[in-house]
Protein backbone atom coordinates (compact mmCIF):
# COMPACT_ATOMS: atom_id res chain seq x y z
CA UNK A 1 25.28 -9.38 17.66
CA UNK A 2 22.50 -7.73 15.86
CA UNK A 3 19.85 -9.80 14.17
CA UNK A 4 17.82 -8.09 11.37
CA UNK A 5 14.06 -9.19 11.58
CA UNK A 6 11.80 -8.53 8.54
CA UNK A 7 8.07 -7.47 9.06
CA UNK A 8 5.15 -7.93 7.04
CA UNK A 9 2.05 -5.82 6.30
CA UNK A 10 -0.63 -7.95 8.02
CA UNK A 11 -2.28 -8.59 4.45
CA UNK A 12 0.56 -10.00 3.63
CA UNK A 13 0.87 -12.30 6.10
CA UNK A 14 -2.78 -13.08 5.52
CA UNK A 15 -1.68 -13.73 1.57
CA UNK A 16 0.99 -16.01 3.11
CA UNK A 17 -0.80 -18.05 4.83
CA UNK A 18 -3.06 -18.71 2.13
CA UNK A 19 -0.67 -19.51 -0.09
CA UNK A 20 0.98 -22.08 1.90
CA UNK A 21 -2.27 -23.80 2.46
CA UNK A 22 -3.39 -23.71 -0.74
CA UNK A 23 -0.20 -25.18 -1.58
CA UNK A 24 -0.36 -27.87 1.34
CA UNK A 25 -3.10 -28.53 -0.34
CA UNK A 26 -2.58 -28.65 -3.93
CA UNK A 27 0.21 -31.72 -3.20
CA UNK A 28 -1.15 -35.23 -2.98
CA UNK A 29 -1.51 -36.97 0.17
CA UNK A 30 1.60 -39.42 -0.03
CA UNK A 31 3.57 -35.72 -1.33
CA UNK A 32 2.16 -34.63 2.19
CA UNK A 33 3.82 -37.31 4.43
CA UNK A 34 6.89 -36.72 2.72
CA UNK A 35 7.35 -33.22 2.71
CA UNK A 36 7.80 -30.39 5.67
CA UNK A 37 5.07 -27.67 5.70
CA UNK A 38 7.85 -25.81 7.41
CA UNK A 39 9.91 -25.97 4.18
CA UNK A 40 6.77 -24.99 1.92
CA UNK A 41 6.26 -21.92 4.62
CA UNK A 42 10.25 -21.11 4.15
CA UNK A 43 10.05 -21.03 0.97
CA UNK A 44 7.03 -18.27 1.00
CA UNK A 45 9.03 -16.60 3.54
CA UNK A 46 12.28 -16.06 1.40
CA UNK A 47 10.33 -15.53 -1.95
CA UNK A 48 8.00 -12.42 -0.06
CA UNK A 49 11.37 -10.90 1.75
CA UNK A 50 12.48 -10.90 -1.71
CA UNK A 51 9.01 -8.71 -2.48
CA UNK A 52 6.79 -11.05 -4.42
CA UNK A 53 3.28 -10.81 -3.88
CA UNK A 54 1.49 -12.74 -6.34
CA UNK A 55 -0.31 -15.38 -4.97
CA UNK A 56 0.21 -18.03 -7.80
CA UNK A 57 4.20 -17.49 -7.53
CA UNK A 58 3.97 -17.93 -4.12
CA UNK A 59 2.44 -20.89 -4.10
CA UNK A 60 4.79 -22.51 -7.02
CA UNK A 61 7.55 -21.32 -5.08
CA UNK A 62 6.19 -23.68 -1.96
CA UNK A 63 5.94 -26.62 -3.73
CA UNK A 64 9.34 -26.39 -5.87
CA UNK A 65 11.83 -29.15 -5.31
């Protein structure tokens, strides 16, 4: 069984990460204790294997429902 794995430019990582804490941090505190910073970081994930880049559409992409 052969598993794919996807790599990222290390600025792009770095863009990643920012994005999901700026997005951790955009939601309110009760939004917070009800959501999964492991979903928000999926959802960056899936959205930058797909190629996007931008910053602001990664971070709306995080905190879609």
């Amino acid at each position: 069984m052969s598993e794919e794995r996807e790599f990222f430019e290390p600025e792009t990582i770095n863009l990643m990460r920012a994005a999901l804490e700026e997005a951790w941090a955009q939601l309110e505190h009760e939004v917070q204790q009800r959501t999964s910073k492991v979903a928000l970081a999926k959802r960056i994930l899936r959205a930058a294997s797909s190629g996007e880049r931008d910053p602001a559409r990664l971070r709306a992409v995080a905190v879609e429902k």
